[in-house]
N, C-alpha and C. Protein backbone atom coordinates (compact mmCIF):
# COMPACT_ATOMS: atom_id res chain seq x y z
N UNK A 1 -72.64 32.99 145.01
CA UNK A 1 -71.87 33.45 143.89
C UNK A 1 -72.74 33.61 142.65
N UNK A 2 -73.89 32.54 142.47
CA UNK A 2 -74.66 32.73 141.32
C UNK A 2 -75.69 34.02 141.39
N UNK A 3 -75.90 34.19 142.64
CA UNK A 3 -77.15 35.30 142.90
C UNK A 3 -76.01 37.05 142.61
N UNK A 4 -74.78 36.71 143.31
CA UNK A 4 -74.04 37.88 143.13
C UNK A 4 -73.47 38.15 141.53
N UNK A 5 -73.39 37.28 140.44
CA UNK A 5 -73.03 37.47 139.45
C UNK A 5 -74.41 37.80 138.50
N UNK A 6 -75.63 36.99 138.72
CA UNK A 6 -76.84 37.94 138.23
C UNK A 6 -76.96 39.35 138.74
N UNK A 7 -76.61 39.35 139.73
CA UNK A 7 -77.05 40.86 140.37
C UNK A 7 -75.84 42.05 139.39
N UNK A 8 -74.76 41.19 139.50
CA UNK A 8 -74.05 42.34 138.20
C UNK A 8 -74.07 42.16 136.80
N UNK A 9 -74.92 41.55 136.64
CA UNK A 9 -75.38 40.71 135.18
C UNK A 9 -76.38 42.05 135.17
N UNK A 10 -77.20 42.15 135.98
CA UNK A 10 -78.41 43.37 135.49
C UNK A 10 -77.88 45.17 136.12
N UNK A 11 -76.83 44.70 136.78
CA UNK A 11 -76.47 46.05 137.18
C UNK A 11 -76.03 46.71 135.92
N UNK A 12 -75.36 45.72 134.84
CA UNK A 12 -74.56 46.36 133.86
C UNK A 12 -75.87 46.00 132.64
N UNK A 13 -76.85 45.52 132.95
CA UNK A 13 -77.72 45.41 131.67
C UNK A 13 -77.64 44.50 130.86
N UNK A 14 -76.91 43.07 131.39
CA UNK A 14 -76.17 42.19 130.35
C UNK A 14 -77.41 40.98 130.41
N UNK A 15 -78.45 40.87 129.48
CA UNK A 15 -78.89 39.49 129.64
C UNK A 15 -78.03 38.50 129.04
N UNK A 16 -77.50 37.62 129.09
CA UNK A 16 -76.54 37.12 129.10
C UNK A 16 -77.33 35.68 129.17
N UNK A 17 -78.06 35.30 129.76
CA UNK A 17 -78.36 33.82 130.43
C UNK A 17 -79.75 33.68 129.59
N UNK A 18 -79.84 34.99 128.85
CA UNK A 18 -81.88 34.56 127.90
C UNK A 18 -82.78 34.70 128.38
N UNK A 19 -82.87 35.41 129.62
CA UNK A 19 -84.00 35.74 129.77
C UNK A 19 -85.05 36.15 129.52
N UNK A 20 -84.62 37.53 128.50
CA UNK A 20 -85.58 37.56 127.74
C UNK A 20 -86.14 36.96 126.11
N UNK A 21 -84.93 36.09 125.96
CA UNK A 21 -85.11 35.26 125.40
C UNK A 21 -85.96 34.27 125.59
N UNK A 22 -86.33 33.31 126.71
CA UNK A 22 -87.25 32.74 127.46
C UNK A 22 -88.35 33.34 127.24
N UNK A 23 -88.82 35.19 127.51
CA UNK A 23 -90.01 35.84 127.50
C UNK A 23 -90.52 35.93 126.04
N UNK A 24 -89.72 36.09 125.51
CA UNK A 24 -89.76 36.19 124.15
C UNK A 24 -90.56 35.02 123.19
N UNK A 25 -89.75 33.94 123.67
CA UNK A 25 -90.60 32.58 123.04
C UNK A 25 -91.89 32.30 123.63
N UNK A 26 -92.05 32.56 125.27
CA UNK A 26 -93.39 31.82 125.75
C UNK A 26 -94.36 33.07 125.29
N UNK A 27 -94.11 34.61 125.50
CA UNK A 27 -95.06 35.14 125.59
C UNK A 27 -94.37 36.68 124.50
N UNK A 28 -94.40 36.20 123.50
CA UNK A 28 -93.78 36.66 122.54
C UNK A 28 -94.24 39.04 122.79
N UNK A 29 -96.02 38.65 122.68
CA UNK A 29 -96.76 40.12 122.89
C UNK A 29 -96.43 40.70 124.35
N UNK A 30 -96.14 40.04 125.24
CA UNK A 30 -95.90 40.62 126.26
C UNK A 30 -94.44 41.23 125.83
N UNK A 31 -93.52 40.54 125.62
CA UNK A 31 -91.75 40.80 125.23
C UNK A 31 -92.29 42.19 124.59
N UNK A 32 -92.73 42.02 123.70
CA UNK A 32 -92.76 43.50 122.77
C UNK A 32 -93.23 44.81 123.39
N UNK A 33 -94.16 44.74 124.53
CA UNK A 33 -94.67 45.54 124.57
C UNK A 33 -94.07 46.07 125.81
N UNK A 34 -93.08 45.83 126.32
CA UNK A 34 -91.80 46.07 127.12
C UNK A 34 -90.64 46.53 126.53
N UNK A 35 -89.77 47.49 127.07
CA UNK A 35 -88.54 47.91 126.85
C UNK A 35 -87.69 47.29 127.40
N UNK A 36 -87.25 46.01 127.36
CA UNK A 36 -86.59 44.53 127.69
C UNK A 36 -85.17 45.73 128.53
N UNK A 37 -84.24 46.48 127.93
CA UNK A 37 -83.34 46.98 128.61
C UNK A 37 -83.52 47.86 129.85
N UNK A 38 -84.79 48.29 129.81
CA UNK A 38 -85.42 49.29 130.79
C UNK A 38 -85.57 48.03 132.06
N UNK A 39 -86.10 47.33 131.59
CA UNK A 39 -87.24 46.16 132.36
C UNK A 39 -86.20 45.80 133.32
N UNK A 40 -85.47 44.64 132.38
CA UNK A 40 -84.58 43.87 133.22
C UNK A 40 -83.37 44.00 133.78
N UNK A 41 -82.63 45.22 134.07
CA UNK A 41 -82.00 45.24 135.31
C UNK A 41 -82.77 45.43 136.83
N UNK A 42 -84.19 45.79 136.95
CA UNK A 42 -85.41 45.39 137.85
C UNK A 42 -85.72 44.68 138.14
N UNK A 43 -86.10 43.57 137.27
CA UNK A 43 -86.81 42.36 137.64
C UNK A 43 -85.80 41.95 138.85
N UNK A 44 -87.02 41.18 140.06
CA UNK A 44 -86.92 39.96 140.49
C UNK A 44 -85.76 38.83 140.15
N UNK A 45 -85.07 37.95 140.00
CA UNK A 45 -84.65 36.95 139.51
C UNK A 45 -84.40 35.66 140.81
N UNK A 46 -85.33 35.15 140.87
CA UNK A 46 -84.92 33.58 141.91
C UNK A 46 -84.10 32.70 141.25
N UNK A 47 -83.04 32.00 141.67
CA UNK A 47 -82.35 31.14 140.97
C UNK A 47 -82.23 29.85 142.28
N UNK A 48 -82.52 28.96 141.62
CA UNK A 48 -82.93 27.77 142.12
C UNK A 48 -81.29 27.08 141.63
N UNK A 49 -81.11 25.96 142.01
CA UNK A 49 -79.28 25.25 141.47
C UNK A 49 -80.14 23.55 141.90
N UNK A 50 -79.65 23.14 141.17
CA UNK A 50 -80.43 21.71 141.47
C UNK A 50 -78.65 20.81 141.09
N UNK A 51 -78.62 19.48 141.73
CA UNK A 51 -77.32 19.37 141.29
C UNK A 51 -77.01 17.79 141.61
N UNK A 52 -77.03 16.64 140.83
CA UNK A 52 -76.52 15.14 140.69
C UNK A 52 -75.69 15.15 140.70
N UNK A 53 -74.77 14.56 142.26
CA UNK A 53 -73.80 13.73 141.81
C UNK A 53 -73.35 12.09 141.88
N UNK A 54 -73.05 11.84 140.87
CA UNK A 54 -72.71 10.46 140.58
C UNK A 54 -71.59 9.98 140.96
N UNK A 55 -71.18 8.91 141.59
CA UNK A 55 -69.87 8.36 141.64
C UNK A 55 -68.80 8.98 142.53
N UNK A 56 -70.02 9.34 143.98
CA UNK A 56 -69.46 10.06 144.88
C UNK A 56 -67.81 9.39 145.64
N UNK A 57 -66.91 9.75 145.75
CA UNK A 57 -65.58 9.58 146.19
C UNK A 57 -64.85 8.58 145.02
N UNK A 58 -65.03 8.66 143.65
CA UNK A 58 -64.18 8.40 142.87
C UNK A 58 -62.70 8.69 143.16
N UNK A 59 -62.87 9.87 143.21
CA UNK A 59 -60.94 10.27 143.77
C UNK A 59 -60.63 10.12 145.88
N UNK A 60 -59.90 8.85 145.38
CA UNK A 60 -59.76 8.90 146.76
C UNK A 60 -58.41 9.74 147.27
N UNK A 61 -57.23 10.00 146.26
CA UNK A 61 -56.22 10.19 146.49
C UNK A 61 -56.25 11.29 145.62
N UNK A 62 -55.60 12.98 146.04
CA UNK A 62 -54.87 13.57 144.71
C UNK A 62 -54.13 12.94 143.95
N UNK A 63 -53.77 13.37 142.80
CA UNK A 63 -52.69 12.98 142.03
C UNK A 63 -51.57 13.28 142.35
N UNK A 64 -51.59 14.03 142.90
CA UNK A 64 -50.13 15.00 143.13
C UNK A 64 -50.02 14.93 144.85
N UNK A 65 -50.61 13.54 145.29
CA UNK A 65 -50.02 13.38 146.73
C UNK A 65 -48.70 12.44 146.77
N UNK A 66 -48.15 12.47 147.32
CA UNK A 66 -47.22 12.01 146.95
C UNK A 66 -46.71 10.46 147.44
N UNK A 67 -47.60 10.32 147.45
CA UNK A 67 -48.22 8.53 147.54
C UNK A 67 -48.05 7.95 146.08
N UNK A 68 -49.04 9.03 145.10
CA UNK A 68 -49.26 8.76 143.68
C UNK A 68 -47.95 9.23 142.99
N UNK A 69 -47.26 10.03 143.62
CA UNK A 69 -46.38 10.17 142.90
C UNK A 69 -45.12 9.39 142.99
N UNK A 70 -45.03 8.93 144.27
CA UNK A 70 -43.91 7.53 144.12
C UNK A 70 -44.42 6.69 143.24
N UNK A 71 -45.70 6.06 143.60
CA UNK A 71 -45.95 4.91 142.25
C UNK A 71 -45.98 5.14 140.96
N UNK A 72 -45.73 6.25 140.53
CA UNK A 72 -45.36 6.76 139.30
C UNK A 72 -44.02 6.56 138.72
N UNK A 73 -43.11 6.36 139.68
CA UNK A 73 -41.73 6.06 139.46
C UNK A 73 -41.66 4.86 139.37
């Protein structure tokens, strides 16, 4: 879903996420000497997802099972 929503992120030309914002700060003369709207619906983009979770099976029960919802009464 993340790779398919970049892919229409540059289909429509939208940097949206900074990318060239990113290019801009590290390598400021390179940014310039590019037509950033030309460029980047082209580029490459790898997207990596890295992801912690903490406090695995906190919810043991929905709320709205209706276990929880008798003891609510």
């Amino acid at each position: 879903e993340v790779n398919a929503a970049m892919n229409k992120l540059q289909e429509l030309g939208t940097d949206v996420v900074g990318i060239g914002t990113r290019l801009y700060r590290l390598h400021p003369k390179v940014f310039h000497s590019l037509d950033w709207a030309q460029v980047f619906p082209t580029i490459p983009v790898e997207i990596t997802v890295e992801a912690n979770f903490r406090r695995l099976g906190g919810t043991l029960q929905s709320p709205l099972s209706k276990e929880a919802l008798e003891r609510k009464r």
